[in-house]
Each structure stands twice: as structure tokens, then as C-alpha cells.
N, C-alpha and C. Protein backbone atom coordinates (compact mmCIF):
# COMPACT_ATOMS: atom_id res chain seq x y z
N UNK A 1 93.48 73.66 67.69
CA UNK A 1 93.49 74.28 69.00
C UNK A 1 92.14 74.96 69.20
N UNK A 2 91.66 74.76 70.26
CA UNK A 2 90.26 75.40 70.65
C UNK A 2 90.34 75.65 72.12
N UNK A 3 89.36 76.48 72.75
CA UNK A 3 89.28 76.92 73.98
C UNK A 3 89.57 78.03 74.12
N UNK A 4 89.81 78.70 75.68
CA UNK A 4 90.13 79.95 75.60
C UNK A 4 91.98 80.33 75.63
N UNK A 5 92.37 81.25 75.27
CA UNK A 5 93.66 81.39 74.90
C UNK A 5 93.67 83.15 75.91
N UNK A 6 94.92 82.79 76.79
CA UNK A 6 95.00 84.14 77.59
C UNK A 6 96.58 84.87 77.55
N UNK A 7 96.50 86.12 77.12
CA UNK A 7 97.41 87.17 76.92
C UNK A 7 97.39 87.57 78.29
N UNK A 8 98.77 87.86 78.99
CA UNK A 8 99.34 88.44 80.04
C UNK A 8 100.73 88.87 79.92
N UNK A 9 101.02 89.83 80.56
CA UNK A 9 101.97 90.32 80.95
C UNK A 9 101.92 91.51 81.66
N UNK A 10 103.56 91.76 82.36
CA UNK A 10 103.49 92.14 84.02
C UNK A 10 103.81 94.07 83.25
N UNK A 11 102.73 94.90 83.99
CA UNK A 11 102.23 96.02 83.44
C UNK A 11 102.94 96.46 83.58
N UNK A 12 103.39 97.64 82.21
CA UNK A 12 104.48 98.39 81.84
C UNK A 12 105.65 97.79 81.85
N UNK A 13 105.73 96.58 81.45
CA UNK A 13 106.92 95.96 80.93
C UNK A 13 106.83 95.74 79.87
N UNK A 14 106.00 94.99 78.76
CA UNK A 14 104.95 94.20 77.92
C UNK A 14 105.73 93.66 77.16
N UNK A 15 106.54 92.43 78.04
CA UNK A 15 106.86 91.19 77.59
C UNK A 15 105.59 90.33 77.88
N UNK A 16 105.35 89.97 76.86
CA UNK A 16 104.13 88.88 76.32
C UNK A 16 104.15 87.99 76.87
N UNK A 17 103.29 86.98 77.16
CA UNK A 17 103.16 85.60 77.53
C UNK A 17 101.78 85.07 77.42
N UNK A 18 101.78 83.89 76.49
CA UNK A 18 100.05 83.27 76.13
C UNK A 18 100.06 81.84 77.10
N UNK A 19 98.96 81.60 77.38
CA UNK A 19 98.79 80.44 77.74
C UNK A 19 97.22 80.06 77.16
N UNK A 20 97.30 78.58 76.50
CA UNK A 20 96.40 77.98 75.62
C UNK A 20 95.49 76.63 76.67
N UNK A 21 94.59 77.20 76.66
CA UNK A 21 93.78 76.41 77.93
C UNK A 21 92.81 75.30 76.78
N UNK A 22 92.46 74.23 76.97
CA UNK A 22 90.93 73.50 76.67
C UNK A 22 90.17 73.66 77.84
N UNK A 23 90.62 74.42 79.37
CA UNK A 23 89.88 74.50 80.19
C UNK A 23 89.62 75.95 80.57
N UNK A 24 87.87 76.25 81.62
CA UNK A 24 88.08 77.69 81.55
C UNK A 24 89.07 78.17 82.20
N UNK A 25 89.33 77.65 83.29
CA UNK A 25 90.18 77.95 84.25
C UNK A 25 91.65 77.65 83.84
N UNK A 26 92.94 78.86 84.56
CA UNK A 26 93.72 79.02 84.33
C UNK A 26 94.82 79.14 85.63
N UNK A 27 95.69 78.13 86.09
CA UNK A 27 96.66 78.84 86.78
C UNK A 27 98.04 78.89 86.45
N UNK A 28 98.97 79.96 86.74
CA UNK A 28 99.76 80.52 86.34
C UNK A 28 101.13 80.45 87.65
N UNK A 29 102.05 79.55 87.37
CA UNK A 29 102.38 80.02 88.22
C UNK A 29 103.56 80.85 88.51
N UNK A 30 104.35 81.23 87.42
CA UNK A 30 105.51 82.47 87.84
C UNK A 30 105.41 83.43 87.91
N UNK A 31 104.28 84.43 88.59
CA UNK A 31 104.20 85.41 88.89
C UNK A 31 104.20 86.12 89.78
N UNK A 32 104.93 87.39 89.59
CA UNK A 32 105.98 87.82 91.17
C UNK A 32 104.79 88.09 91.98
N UNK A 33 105.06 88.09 93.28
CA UNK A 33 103.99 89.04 94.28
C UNK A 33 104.23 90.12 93.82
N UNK A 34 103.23 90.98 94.67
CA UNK A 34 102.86 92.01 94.92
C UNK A 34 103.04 93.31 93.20
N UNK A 35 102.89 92.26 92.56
CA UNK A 35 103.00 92.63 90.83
C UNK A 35 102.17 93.44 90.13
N UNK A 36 101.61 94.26 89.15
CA UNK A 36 100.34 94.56 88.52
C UNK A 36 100.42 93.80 86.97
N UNK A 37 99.48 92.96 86.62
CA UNK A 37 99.47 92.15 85.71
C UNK A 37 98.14 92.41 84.74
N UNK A 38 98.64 93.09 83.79
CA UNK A 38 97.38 93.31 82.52
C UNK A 38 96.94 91.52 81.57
N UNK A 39 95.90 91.26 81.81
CA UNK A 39 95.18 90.09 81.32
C UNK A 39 93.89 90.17 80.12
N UNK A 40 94.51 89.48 78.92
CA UNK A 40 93.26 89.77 77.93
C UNK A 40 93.17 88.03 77.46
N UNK A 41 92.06 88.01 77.40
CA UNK A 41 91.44 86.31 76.47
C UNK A 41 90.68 86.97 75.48
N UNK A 42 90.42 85.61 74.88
CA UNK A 42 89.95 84.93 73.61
C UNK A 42 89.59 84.19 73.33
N UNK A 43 88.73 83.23 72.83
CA UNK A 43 87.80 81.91 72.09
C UNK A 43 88.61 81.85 71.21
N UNK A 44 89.64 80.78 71.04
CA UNK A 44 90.03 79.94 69.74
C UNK A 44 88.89 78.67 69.05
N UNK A 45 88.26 78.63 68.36
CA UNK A 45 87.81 77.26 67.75
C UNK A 45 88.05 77.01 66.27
N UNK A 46 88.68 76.06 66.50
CA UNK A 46 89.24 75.70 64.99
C UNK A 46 90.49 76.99 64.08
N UNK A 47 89.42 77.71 62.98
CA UNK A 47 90.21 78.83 62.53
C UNK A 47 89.29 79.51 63.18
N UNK A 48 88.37 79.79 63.91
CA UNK A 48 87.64 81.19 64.46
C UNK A 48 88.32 81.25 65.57
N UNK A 49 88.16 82.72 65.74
CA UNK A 49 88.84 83.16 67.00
C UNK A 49 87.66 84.70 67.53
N UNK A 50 87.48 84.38 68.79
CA UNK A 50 87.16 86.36 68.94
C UNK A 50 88.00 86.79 68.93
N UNK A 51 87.97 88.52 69.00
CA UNK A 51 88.62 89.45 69.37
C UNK A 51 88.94 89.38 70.76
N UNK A 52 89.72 89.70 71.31
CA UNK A 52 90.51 89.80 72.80
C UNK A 52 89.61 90.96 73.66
N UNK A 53 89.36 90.35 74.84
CA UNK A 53 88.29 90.66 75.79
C UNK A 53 88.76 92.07 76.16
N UNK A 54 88.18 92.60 76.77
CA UNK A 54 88.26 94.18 77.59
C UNK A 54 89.77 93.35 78.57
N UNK A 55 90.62 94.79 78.46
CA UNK A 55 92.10 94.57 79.56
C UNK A 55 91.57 94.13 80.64
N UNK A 56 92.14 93.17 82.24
CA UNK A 56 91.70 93.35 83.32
C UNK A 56 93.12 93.45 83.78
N UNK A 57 92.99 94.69 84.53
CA UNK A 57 94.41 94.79 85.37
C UNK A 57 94.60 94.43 86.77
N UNK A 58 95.16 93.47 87.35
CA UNK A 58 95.26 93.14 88.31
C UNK A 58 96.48 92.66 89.57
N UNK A 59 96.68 92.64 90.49
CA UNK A 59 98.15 93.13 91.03
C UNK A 59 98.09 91.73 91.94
N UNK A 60 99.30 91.21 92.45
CA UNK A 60 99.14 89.66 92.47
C UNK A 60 99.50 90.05 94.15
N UNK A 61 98.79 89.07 95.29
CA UNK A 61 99.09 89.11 96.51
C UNK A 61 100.55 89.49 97.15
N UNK A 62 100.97 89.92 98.12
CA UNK A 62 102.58 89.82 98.19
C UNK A 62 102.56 88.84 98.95
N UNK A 63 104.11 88.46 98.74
CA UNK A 63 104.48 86.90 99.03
C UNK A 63 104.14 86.57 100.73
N UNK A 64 103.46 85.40 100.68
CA UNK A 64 103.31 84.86 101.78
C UNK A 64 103.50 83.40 102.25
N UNK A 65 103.50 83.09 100.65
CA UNK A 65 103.12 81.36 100.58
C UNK A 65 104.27 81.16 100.97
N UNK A 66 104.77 80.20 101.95
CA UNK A 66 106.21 79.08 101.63
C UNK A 66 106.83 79.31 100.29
N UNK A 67 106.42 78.99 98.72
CA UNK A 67 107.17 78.99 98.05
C UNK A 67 107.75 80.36 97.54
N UNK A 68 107.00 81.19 98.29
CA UNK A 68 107.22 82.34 97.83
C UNK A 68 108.56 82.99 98.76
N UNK A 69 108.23 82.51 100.22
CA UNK A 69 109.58 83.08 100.78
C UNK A 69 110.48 82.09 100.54
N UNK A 70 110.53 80.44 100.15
CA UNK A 70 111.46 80.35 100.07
C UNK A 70 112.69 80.57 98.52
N UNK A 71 111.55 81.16 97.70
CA UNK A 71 112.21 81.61 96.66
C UNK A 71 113.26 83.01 96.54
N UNK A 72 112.80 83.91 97.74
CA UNK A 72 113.04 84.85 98.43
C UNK A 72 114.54 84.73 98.98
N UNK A 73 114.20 83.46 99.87
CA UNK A 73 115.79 83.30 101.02
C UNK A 73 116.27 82.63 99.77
N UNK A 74 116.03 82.08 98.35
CA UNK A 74 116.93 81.81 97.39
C UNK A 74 117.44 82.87 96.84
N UNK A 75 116.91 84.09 96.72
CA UNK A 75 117.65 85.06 95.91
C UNK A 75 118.10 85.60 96.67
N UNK A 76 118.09 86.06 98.00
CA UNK A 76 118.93 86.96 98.94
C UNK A 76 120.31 85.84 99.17
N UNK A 77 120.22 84.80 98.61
CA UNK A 77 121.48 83.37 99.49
C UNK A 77 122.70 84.34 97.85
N UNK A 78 121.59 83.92 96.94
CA UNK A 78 121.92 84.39 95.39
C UNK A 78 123.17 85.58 95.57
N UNK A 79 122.10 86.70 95.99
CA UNK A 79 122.53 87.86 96.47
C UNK A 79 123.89 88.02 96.92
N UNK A 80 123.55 87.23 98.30
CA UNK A 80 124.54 87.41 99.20
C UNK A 80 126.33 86.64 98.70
N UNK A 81 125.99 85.51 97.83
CA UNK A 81 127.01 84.60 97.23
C UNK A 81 127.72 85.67 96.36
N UNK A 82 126.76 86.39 95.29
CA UNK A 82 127.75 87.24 93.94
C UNK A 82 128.42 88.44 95.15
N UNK A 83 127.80 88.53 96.26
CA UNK A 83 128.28 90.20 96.89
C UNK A 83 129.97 89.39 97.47
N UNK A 84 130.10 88.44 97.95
CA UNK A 84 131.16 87.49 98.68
C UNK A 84 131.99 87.41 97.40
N UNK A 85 131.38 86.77 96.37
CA UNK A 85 132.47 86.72 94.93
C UNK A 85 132.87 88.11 94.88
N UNK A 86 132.22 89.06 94.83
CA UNK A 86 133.41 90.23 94.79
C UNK A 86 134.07 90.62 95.23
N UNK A 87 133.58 90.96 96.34
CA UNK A 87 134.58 90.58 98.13
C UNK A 87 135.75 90.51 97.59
N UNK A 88 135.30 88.74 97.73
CA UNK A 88 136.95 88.27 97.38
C UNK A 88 137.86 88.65 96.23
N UNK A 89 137.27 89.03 94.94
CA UNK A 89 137.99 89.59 93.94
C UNK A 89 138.33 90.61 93.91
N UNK A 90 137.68 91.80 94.90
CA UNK A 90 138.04 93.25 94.96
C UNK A 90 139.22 92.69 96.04
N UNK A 91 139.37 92.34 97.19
CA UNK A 91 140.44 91.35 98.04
C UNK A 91 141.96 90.90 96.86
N UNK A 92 141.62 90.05 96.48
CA UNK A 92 142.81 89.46 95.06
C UNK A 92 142.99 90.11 94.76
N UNK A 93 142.36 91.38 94.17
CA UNK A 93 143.18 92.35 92.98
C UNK A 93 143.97 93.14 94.22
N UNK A 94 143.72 93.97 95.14
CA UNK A 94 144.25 94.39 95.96
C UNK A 94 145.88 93.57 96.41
N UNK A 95 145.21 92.47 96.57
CA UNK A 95 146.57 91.84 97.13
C UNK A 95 147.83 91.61 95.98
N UNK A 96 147.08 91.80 94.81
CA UNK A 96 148.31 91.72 93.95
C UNK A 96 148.88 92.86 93.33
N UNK A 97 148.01 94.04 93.68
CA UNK A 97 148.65 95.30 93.49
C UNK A 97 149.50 95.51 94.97
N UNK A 98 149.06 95.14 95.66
CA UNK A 98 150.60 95.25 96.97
C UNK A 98 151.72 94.59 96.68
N UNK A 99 151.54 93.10 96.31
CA UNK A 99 152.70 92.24 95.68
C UNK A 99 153.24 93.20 94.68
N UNK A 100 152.68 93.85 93.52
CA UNK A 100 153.17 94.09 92.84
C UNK A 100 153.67 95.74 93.16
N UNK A 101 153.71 96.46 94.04
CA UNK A 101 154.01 97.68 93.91
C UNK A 101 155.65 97.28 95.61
N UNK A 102 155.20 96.13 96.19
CA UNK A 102 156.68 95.65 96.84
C UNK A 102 157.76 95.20 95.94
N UNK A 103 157.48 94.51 95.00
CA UNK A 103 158.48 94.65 94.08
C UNK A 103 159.01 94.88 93.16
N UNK A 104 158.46 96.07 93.21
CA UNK A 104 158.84 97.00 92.43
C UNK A 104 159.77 97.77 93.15
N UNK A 105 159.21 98.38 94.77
CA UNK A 105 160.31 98.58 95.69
C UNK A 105 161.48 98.08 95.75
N UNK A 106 161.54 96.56 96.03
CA UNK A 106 163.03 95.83 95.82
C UNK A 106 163.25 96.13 94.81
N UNK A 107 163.31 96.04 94.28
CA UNK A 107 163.74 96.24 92.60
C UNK A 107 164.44 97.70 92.55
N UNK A 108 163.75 98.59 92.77
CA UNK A 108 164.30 100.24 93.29
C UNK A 108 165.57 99.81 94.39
N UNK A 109 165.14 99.22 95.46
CA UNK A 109 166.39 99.07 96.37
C UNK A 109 167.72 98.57 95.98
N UNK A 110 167.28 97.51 95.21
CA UNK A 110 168.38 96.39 94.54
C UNK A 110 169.36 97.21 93.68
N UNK A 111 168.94 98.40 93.23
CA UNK A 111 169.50 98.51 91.83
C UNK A 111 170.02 99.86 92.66
């Protein structure tokens, strides 16, 4: 492995992530908008390596692109689907604590 090798991750989280280039250039693409992202490289060649460059901290555009809102109306759809699943399950449990507290009534009446 040779080339440059780049350390990132999204600031004050510091879950890691490398990406191993043969080229200088680097694009990246899962990174949230409007983010702050600490970035360090390095020269791999062969077994030599440098030391890891001065931090650059840098904060990523907020979303504008197409893929960005439509990743957006994917997590609010996301959103909106688990908020409906509960809905309905806070709904069900309800309805079966009424079932179940009517007959319990009959049951009182019956007897």
C-alpha cells in the first residue's frame, strides 16, 4: 500500500474512519451536512509512513444537493412510519385493556 492515507472523523464524536487513496485527491461521500469534521493524512510507501499532518477542522455545507434532501424526505418518511407504528400499538394496547376491563364487568354482573 502506498499513497496518501486520510484519518477523519465527525468532531467530538471520534469514531474513526481511514480512507487509503493511490490518488491525491479524495472524495467522501457519507458525510452529514452542515457537520464539523477533524481531517489528518499521511504518506504510506511501502513500510515508510510519515507522521500524520497538522488537524484540519472543517464543517461540511448544509444540505442542498438533491441527494441530500432526498435522503432527508427518507428519514422524516422513516420518522413518520416508526411515529404511526406506535400510534397504532399505543391504539391496540388500549383497545385491549377496554376489552379486557368489559369483561371483567360481565363477569362481576354474571356472578
Amino acid at each position: 500500500m502506498s499513497g496518501p492515507f486520510l484519518k477523519y472523523f465527525q468532531y467530538f464524536d471520534y469514531r474513526f474512519w481511514y480512507l487509503n487513496s493511490t490518488d491525491l485527491n479524495a472524495h467522501i461521500d457519507h458525510l452529514r451536512p452542515n457537520t464539523k469534521y477533524e481531517f489528518d493524512v499521511r504518506i504510506v510507501k511501502g513500510r515508510n509512513q510519515s507522521p500524520w499532518s497538522m488537524k484540519e477542522i472543517n464543517t461540511t455545507m448544509e444540505a442542498g444537493t438533491e441527494r441530500e434532501r432526498q435522503r432527508q424526505r427518507d428519514t422524516e418518511k422513516e420518522t413518520e412510519r416508526e411515529k404511526g407504528q406506535k400510534q397504532r400499538k399505543r391504539e391496540r394496547r388500549v383497545k385491549y385493556r377496554d376489552r379486557q376491563k368489559n369483561r371483567q364487568r360481565e363477569r362481576e354482573r354474571s356472578s
